[in-house]
PDB file of N, CA and C in Angstrom:
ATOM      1  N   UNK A   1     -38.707   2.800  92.743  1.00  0.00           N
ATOM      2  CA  UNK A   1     -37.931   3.519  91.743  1.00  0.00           C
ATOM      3  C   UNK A   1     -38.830   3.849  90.553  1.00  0.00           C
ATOM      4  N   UNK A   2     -38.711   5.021  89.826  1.00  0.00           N
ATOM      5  CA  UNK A   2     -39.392   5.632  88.880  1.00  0.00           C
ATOM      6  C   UNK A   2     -39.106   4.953  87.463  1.00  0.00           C
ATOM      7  N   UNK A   3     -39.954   4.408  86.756  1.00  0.00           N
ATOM      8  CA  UNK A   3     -39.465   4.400  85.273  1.00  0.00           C
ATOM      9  C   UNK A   3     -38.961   5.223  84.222  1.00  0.00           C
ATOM     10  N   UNK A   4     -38.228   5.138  83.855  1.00  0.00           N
ATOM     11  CA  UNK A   4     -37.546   6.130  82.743  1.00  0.00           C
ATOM     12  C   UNK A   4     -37.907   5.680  81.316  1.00  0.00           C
ATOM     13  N   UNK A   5     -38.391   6.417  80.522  1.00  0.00           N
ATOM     14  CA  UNK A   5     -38.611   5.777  79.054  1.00  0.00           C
ATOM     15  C   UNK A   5     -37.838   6.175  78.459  1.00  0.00           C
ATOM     16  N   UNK A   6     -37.217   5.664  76.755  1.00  0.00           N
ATOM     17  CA  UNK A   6     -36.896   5.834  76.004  1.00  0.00           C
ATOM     18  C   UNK A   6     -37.193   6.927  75.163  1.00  0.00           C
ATOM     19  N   UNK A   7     -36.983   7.792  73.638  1.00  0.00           N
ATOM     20  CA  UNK A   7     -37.173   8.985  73.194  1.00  0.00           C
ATOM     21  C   UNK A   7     -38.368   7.865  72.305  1.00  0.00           C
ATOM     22  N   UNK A   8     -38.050   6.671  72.094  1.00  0.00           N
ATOM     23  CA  UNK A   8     -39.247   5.796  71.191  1.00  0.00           C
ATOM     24  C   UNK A   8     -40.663   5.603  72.129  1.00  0.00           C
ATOM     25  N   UNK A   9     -40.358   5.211  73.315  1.00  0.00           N
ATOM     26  CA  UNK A   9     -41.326   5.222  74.082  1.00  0.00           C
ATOM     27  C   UNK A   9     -42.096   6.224  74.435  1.00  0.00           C
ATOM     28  N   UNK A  10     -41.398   6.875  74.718  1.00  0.00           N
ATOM     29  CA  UNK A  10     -42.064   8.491  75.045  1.00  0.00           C
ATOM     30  C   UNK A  10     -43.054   8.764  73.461  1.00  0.00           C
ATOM     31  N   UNK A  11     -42.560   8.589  72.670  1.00  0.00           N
ATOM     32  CA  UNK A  11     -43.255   9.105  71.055  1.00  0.00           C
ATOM     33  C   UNK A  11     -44.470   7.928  70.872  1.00  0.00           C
ATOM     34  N   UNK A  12     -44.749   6.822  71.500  1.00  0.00           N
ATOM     35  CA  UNK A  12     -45.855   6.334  71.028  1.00  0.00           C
ATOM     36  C   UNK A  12     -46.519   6.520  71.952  1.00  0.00           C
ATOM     37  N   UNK A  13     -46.294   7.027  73.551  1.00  0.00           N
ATOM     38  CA  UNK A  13     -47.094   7.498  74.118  1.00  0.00           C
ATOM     39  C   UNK A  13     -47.763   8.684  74.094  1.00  0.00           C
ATOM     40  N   UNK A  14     -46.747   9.804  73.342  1.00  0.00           N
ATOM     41  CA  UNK A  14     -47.364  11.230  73.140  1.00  0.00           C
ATOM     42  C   UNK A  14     -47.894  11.387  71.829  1.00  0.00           C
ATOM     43  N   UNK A  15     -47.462  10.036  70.810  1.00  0.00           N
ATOM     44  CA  UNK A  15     -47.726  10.001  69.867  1.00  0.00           C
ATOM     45  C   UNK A  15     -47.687  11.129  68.854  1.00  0.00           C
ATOM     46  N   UNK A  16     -46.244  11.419  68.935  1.00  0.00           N
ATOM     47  CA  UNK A  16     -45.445  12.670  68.051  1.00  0.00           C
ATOM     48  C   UNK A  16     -44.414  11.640  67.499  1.00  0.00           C
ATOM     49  N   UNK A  17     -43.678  12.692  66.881  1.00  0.00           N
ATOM     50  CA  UNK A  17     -42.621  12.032  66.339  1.00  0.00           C
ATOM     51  C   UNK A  17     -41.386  11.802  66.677  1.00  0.00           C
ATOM     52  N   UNK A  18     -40.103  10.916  66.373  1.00  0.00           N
ATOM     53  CA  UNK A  18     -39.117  10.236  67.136  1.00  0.00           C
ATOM     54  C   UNK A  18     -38.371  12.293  67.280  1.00  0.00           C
ATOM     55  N   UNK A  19     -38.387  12.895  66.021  1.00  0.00           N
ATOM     56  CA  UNK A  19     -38.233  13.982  65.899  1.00  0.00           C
ATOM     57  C   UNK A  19     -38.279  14.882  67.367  1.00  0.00           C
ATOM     58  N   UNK A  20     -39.729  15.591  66.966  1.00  0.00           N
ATOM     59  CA  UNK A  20     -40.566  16.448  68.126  1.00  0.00           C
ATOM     60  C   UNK A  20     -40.109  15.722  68.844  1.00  0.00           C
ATOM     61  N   UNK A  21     -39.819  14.717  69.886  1.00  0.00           N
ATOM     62  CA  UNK A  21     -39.652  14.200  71.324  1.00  0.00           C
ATOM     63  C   UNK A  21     -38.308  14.348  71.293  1.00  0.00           C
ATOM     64  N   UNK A  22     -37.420  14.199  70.541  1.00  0.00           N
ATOM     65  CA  UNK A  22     -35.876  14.721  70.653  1.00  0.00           C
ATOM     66  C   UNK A  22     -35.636  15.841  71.007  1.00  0.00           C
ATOM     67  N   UNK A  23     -36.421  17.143  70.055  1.00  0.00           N
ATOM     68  CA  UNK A  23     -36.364  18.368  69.500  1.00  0.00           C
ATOM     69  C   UNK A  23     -36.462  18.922  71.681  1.00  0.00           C
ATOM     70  N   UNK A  24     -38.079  18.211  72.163  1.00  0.00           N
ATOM     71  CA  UNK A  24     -38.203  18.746  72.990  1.00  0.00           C
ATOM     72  C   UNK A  24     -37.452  18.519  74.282  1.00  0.00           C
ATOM     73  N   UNK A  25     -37.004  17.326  74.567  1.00  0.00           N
ATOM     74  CA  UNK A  25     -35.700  17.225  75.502  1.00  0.00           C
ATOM     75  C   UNK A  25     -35.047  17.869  74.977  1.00  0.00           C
ATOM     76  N   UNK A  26     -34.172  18.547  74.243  1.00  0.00           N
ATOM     77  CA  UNK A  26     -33.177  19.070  74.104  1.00  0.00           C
ATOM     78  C   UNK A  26     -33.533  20.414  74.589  1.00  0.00           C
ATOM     79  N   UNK A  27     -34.774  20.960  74.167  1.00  0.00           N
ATOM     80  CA  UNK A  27     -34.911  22.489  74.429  1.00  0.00           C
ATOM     81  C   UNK A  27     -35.901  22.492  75.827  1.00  0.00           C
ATOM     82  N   UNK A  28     -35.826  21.498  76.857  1.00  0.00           N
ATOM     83  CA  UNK A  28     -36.339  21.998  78.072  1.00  0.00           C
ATOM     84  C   UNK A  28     -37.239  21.585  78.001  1.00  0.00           C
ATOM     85  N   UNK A  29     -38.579  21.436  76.477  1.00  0.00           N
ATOM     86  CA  UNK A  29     -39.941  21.496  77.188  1.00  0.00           C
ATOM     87  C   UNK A  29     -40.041  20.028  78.031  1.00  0.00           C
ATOM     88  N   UNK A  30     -39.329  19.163  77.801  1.00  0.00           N
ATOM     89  CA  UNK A  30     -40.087  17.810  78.123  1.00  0.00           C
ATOM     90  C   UNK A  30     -38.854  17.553  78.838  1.00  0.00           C
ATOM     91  N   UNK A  31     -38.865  17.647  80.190  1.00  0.00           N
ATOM     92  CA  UNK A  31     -37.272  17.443  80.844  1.00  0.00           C
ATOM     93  C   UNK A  31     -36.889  16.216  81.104  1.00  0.00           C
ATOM     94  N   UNK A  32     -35.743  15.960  80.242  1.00  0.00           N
ATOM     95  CA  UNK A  32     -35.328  14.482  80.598  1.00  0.00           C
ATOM     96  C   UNK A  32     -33.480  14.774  81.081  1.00  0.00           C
ATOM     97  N   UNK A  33     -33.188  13.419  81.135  1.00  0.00           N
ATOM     98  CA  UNK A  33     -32.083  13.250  81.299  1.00  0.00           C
ATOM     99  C   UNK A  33     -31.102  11.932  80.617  1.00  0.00           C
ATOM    100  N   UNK A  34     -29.758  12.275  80.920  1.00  0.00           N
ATOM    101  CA  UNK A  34     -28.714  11.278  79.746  1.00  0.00           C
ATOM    102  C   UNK A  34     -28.565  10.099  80.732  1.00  0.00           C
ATOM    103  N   UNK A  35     -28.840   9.062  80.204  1.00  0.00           N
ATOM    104  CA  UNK A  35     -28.188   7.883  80.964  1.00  0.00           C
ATOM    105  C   UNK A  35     -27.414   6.641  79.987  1.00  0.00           C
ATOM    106  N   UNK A  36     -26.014   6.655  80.726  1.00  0.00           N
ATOM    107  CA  UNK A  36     -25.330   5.709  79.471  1.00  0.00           C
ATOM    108  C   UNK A  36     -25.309   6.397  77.942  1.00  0.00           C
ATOM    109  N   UNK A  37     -25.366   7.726  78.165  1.00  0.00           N
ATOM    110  CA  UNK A  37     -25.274   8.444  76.899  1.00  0.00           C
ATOM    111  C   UNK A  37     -26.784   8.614  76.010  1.00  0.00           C
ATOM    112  N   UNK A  38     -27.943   8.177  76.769  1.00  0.00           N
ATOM    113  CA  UNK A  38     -28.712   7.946  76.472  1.00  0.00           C
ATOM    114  C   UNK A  38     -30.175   8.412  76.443  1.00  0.00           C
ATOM    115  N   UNK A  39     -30.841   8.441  76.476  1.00  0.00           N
ATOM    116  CA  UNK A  39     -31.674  10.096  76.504  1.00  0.00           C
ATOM    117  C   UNK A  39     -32.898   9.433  77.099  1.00  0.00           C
ATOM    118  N   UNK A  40     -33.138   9.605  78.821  1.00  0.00           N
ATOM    119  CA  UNK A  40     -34.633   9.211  79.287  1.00  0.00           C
ATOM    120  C   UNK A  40     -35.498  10.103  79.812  1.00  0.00           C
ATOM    121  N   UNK A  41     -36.595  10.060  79.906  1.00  0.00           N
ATOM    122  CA  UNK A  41     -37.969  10.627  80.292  1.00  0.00           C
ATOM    123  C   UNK A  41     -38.446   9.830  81.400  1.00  0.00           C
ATOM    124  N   UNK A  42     -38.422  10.437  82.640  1.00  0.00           N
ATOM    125  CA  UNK A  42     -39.223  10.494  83.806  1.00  0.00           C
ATOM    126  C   UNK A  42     -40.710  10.162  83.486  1.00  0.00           C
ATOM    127  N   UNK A  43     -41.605   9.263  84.319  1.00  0.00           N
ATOM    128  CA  UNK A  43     -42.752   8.527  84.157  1.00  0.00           C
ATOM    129  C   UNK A  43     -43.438  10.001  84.592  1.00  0.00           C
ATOM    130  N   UNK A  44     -42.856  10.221  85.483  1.00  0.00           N
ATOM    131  CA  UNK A  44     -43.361  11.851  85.976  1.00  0.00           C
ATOM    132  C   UNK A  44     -43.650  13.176  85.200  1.00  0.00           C
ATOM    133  N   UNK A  45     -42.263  13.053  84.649  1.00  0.00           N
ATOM    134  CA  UNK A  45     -42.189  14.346  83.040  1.00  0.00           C
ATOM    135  C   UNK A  45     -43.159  14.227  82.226  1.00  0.00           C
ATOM    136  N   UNK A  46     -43.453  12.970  82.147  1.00  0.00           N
ATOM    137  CA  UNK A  46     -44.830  12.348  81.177  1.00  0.00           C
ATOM    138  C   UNK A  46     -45.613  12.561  81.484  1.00  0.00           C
ATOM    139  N   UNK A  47     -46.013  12.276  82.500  1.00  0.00           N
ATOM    140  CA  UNK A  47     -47.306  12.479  83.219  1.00  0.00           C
ATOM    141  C   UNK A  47     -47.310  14.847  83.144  1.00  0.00           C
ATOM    142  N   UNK A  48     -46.732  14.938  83.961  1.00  0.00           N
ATOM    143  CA  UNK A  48     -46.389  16.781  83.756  1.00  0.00           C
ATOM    144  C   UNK A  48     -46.864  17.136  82.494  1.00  0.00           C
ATOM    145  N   UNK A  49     -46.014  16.573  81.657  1.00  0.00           N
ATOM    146  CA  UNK A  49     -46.623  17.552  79.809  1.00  0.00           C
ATOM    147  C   UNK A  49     -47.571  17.139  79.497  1.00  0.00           C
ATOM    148  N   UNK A  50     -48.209  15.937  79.836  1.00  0.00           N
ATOM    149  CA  UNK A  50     -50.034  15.827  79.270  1.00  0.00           C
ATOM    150  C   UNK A  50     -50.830  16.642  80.028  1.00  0.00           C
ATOM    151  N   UNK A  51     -50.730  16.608  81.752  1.00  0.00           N
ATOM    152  CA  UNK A  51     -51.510  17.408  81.930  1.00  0.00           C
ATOM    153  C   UNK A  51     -51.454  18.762  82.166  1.00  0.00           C
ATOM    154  N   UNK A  52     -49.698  19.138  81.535  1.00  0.00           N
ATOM    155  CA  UNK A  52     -49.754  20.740  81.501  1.00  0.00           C
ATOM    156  C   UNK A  52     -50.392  21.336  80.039  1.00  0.00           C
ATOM    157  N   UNK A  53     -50.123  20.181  79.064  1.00  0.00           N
ATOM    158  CA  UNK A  53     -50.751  20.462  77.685  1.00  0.00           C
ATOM    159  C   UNK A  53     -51.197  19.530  76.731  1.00  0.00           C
ATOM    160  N   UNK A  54     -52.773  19.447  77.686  1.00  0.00           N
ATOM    161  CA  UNK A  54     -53.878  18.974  77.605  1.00  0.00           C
ATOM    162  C   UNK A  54     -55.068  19.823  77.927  1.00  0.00           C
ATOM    163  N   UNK A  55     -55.790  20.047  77.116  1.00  0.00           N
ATOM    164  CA  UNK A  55     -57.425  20.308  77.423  1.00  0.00           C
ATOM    165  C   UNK A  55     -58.575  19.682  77.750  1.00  0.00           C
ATOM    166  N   UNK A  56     -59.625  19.961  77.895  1.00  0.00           N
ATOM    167  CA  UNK A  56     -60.182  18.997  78.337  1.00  0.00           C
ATOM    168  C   UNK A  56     -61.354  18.969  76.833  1.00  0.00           C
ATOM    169  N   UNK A  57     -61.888  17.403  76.776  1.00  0.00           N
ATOM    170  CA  UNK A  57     -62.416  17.175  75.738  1.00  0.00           C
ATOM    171  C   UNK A  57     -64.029  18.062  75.126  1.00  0.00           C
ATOM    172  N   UNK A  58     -64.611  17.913  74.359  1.00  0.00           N
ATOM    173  CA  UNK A  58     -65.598  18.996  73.389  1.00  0.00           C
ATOM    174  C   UNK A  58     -66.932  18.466  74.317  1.00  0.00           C
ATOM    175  N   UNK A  59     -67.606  19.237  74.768  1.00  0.00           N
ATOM    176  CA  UNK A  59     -69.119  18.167  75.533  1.00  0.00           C
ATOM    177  C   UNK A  59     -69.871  18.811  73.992  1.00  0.00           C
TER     178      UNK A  59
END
């Protein structure tokens, strides 16, 4: 079974704000879902938005 994070968890991993990680489940970019009224992120979704928007580092 997949882990689901929290909108807090998700924000110290993307390291944005409790804000921006709300803002973006709500509008699609970061697709999550309600559980228990409750707002989770797929270990997967996570994984998806870093490496859809991510670059790669300066040589």
């Amino acid at each position: 079974m997949e882990r689901l994070f929290t909108i807090k968890e998700a924000m110290v991993i993307l390291q944005l704000s409790y804000t921006t990680v709300y803002a973006m489940c709500n509008n699609g970019t970061l697709p999550s879902c309600k559980v228990g009224g409750s707002i989770r992120i797929s270990q997967e979704s996570l994984r998806n938005f870093i490496s859809n928007n991510t670059s790669g580092g300066q040589q």
